[in-house]
PDB file of N, CA and C in Angstrom:
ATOM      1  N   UNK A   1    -160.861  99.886  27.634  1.00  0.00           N
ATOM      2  CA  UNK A   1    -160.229 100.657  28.682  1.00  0.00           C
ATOM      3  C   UNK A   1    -160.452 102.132  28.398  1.00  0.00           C
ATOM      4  N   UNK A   2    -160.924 102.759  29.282  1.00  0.00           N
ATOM      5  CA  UNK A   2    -161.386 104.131  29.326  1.00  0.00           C
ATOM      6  C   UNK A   2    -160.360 104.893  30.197  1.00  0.00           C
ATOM      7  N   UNK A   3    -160.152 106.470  30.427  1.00  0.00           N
ATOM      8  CA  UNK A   3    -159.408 107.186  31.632  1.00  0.00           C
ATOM      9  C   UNK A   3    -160.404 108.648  31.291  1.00  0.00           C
ATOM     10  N   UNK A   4    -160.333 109.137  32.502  1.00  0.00           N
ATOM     11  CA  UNK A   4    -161.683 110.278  32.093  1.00  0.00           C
ATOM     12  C   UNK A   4    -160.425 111.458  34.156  1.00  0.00           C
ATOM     13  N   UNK A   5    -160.561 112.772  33.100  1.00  0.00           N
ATOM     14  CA  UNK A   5    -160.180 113.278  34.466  1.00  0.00           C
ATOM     15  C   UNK A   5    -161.153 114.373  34.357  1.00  0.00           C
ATOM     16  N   UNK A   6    -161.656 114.866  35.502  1.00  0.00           N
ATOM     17  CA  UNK A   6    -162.690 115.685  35.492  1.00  0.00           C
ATOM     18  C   UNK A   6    -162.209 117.910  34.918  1.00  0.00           C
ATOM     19  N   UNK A   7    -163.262 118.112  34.516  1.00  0.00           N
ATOM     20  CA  UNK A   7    -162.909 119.450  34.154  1.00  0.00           C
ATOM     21  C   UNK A   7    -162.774 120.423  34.915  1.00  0.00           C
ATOM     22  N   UNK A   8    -163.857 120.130  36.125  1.00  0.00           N
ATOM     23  CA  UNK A   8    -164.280 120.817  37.172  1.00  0.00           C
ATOM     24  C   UNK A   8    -162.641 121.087  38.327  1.00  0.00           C
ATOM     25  N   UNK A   9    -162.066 119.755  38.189  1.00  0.00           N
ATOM     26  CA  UNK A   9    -161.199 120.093  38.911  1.00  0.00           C
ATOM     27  C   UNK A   9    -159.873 120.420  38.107  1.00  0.00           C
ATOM     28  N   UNK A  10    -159.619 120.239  36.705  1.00  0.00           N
ATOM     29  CA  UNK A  10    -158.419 120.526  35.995  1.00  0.00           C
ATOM     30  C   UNK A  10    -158.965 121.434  34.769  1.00  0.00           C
ATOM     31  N   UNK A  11    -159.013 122.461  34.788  1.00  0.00           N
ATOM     32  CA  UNK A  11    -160.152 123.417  34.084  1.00  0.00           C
ATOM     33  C   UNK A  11    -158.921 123.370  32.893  1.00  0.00           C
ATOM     34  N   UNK A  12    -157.725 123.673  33.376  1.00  0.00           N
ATOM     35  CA  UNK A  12    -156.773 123.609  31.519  1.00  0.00           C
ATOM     36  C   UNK A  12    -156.625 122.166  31.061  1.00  0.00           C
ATOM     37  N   UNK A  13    -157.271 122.102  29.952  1.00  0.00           N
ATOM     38  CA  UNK A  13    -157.059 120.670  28.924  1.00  0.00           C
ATOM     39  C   UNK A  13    -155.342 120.242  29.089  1.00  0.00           C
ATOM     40  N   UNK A  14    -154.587 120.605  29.120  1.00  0.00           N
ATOM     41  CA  UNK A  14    -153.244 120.252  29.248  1.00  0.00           C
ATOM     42  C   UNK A  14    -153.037 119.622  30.209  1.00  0.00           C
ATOM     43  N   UNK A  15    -153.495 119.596  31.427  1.00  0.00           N
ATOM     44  CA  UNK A  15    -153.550 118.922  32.669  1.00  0.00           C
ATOM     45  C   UNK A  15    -154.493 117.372  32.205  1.00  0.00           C
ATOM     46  N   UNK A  16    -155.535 117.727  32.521  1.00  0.00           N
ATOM     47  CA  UNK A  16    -156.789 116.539  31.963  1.00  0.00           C
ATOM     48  C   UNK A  16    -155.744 115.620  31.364  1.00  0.00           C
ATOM     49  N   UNK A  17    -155.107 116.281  30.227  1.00  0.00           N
ATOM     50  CA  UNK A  17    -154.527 115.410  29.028  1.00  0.00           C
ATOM     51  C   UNK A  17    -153.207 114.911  29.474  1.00  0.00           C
ATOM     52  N   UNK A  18    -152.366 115.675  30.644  1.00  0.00           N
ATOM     53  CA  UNK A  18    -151.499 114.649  30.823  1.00  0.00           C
ATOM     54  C   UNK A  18    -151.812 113.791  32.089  1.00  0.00           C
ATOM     55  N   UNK A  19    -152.792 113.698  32.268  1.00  0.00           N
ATOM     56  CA  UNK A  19    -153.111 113.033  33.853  1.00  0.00           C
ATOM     57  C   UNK A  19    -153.567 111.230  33.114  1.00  0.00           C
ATOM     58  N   UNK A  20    -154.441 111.274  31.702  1.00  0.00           N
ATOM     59  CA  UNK A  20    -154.607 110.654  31.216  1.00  0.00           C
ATOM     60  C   UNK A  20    -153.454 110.354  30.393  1.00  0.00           C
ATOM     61  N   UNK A  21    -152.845 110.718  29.363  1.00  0.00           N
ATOM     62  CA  UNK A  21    -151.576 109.910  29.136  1.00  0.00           C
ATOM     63  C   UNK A  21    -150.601 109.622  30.091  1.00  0.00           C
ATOM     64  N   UNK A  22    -150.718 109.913  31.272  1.00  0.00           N
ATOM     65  CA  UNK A  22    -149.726 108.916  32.386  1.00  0.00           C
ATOM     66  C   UNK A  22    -150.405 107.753  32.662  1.00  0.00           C
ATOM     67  N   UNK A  23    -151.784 107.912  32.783  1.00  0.00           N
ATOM     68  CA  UNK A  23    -152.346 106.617  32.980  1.00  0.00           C
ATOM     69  C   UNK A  23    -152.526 105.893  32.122  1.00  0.00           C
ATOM     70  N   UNK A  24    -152.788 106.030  30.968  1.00  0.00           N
ATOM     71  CA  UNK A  24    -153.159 105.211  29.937  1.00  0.00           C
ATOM     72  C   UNK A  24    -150.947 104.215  29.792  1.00  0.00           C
ATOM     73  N   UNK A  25    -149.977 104.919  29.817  1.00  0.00           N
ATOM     74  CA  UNK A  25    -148.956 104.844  29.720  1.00  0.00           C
ATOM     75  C   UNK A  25    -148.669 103.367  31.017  1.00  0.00           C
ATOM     76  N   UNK A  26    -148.869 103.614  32.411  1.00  0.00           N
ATOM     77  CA  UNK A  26    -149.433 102.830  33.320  1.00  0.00           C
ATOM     78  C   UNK A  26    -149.842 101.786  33.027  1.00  0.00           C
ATOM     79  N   UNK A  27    -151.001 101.958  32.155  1.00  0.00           N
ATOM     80  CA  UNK A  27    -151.952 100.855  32.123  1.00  0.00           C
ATOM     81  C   UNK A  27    -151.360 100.101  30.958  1.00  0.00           C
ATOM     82  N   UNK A  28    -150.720 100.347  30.136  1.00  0.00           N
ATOM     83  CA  UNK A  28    -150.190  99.495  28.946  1.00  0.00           C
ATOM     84  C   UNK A  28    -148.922  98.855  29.515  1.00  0.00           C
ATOM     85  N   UNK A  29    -148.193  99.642  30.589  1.00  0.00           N
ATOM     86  CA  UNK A  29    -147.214  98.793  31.340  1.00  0.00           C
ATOM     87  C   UNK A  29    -147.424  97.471  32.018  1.00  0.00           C
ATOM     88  N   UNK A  30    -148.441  97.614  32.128  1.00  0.00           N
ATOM     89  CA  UNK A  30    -149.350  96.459  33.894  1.00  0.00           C
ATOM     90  C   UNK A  30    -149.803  95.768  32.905  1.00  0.00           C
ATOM     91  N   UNK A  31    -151.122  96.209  32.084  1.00  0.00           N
ATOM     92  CA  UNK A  31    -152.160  94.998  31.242  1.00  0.00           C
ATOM     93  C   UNK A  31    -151.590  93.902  31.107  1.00  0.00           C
ATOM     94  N   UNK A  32    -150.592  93.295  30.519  1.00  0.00           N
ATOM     95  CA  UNK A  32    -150.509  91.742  30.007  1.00  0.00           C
ATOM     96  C   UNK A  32    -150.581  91.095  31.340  1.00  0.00           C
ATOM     97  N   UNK A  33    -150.244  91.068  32.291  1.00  0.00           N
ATOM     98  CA  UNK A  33    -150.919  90.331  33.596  1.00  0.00           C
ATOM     99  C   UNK A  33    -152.231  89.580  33.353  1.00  0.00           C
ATOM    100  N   UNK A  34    -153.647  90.738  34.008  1.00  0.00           N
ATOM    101  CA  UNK A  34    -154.776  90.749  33.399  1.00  0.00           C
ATOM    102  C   UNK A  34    -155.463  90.044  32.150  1.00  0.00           C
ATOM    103  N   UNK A  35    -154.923  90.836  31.078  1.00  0.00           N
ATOM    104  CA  UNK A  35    -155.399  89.722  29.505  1.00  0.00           C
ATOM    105  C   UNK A  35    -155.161  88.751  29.973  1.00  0.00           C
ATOM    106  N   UNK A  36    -153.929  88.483  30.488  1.00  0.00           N
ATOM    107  CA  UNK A  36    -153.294  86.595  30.520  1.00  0.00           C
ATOM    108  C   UNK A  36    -154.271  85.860  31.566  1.00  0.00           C
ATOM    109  N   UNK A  37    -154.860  86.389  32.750  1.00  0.00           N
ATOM    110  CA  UNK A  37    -156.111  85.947  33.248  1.00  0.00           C
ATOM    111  C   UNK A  37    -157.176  85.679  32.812  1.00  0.00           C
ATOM    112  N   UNK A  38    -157.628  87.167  32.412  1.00  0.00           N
ATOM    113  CA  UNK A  38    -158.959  86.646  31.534  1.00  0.00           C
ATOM    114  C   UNK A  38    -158.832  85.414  30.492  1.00  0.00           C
ATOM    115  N   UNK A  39    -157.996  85.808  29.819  1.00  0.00           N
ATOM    116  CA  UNK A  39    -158.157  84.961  28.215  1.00  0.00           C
ATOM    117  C   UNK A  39    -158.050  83.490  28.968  1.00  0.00           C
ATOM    118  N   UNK A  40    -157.145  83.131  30.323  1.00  0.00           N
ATOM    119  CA  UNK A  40    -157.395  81.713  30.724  1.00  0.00           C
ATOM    120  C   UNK A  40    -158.707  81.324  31.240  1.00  0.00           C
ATOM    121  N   UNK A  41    -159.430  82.429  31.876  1.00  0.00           N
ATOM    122  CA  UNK A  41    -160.574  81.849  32.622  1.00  0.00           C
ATOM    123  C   UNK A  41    -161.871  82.260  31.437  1.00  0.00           C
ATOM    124  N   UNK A  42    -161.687  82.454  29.755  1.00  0.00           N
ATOM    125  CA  UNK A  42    -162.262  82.769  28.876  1.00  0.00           C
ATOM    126  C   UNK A  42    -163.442  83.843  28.922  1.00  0.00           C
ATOM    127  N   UNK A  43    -162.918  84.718  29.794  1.00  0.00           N
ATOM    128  CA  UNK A  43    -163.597  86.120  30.244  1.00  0.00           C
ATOM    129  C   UNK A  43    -163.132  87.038  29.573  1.00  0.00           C
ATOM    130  N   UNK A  44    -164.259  88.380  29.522  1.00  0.00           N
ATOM    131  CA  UNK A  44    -163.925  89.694  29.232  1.00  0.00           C
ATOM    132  C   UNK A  44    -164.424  90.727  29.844  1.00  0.00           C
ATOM    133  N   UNK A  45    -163.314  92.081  29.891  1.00  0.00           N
ATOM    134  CA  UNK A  45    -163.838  92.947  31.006  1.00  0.00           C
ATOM    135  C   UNK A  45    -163.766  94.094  30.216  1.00  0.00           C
ATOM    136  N   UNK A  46    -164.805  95.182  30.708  1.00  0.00           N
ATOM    137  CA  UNK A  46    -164.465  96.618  30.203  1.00  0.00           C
ATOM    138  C   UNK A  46    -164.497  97.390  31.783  1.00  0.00           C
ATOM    139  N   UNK A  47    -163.689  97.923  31.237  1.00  0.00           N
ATOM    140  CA  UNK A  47    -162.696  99.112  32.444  1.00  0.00           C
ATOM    141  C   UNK A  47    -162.839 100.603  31.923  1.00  0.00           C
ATOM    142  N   UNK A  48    -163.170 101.398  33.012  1.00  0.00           N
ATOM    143  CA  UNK A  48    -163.791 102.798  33.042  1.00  0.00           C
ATOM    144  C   UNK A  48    -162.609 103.674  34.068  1.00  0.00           C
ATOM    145  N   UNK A  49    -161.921 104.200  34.142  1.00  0.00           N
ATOM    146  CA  UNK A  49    -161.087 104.601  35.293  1.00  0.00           C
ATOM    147  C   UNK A  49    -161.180 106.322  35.379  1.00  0.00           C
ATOM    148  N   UNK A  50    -162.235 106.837  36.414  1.00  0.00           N
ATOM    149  CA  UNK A  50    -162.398 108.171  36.681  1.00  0.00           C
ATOM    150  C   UNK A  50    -160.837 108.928  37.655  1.00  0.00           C
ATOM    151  N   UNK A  51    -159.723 109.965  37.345  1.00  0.00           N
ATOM    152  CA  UNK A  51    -159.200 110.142  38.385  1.00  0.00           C
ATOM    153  C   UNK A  51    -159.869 111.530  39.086  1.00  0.00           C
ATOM    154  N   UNK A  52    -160.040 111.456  40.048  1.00  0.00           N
ATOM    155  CA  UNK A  52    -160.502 112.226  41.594  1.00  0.00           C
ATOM    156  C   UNK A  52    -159.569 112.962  42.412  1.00  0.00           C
ATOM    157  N   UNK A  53    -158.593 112.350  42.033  1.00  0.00           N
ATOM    158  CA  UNK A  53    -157.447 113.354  42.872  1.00  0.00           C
ATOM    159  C   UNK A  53    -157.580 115.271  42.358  1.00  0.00           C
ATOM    160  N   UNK A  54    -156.937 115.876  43.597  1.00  0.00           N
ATOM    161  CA  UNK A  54    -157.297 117.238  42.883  1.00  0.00           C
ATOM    162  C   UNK A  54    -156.002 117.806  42.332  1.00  0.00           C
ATOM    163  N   UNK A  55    -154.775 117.137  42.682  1.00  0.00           N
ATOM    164  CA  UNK A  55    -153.799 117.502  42.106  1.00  0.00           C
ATOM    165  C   UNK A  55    -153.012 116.548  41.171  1.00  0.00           C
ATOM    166  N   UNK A  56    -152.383 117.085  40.529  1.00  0.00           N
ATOM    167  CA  UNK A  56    -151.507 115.741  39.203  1.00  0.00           C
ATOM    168  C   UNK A  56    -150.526 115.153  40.092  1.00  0.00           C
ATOM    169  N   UNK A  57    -150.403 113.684  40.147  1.00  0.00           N
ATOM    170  CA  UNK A  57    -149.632 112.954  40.938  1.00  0.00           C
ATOM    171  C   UNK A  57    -148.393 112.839  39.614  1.00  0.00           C
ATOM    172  N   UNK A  58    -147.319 112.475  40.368  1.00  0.00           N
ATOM    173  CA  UNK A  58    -146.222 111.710  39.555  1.00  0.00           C
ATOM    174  C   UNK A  58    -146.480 110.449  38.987  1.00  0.00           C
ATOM    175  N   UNK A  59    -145.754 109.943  37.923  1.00  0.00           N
ATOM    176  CA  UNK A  59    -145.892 108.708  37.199  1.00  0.00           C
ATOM    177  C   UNK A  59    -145.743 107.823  38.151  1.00  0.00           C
ATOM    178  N   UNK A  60    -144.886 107.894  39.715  1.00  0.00           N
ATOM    179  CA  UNK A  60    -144.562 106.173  39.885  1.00  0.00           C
ATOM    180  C   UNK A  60    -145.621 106.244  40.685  1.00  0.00           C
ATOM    181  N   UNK A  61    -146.282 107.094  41.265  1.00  0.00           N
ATOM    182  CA  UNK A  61    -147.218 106.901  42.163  1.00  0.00           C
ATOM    183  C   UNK A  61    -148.566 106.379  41.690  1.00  0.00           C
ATOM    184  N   UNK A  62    -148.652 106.871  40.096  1.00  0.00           N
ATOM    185  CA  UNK A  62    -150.039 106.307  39.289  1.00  0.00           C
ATOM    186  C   UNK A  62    -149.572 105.415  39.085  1.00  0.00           C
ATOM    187  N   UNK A  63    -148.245 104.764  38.740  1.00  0.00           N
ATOM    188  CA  UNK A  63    -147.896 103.272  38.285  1.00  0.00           C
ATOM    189  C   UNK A  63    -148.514 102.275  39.187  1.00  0.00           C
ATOM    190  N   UNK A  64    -148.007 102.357  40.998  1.00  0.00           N
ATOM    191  CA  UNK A  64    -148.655 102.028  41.739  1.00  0.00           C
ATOM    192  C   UNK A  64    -150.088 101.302  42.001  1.00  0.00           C
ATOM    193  N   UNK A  65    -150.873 102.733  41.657  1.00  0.00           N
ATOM    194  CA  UNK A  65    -152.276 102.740  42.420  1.00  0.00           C
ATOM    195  C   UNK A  65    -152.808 101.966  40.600  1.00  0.00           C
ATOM    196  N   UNK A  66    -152.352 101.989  39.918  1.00  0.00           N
ATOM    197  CA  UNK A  66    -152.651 101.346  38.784  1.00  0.00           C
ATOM    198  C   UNK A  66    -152.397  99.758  38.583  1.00  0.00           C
ATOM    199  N   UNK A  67    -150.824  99.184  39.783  1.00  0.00           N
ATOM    200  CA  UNK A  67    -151.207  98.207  39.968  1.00  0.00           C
ATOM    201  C   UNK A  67    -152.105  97.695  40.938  1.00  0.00           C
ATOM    202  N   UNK A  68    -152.384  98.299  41.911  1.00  0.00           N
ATOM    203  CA  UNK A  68    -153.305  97.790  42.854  1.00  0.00           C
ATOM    204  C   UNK A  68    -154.694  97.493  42.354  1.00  0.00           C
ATOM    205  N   UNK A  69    -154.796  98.610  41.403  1.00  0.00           N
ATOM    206  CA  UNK A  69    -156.443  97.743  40.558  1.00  0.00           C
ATOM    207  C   UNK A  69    -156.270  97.051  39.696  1.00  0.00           C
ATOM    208  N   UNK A  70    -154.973  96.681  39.370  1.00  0.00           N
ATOM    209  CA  UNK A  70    -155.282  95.587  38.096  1.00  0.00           C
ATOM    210  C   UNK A  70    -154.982  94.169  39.052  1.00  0.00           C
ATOM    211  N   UNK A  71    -154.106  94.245  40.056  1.00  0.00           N
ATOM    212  CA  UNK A  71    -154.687  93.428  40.947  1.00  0.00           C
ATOM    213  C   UNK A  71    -155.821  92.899  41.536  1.00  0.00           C
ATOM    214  N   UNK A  72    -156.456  93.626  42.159  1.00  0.00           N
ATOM    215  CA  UNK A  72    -157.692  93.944  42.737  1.00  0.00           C
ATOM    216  C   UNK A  72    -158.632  93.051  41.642  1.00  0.00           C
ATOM    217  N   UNK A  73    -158.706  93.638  40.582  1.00  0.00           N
ATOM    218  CA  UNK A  73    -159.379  93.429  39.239  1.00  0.00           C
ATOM    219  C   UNK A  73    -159.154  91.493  38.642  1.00  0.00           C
ATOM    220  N   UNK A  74    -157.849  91.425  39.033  1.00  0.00           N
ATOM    221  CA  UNK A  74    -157.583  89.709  38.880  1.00  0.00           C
ATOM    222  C   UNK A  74    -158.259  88.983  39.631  1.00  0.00           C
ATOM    223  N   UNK A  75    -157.867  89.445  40.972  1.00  0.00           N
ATOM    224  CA  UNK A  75    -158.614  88.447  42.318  1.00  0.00           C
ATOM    225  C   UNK A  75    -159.951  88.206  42.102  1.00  0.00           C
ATOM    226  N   UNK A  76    -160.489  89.493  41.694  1.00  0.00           N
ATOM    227  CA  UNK A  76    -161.996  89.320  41.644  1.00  0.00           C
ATOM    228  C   UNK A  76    -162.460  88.507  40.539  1.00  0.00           C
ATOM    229  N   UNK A  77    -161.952  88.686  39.315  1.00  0.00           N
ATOM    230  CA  UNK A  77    -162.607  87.849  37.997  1.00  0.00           C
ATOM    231  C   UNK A  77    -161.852  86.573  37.919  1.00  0.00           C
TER     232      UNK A  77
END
């Protein structure tokens, strides 16, 4: 699992860095779903997650859009 926020649009590292520890925070909330899929259908995935937004969202709103791809991400595998 990767999280990458761009420089171009968050030029102070302090931003970048908390845009990614909300998500990474997110994503450790949601994951056991997921693992518990894969590991039944004896699959493995690597996950890359670029954010694009130009402004820092709040935590529940990344919680959200963080479950919709780990959803998304089940259905499909």
């Amino acid at each position: 699992m990767g999280f990458s926020a761009s420089s171009r649009r968050f030029p102070h590292a302090v931003d970048r860095n908390r845009i990614k520890r909300l998500a990474r925070e997110a994503w450790r909330l949601q994951k056991q779903g997921l693992y518990d899929h894969l590991r039944n259908e004896s699959r493995q995935l690597a996950v890359f997650l670029v954010y694009t937004d130009k402004k820092i969202t709040d935590f529940s709103t990344l919680h959200h859009k963080i479950s919709v791809i780990l959803e998304k991400l089940k259905n499909s595998y």
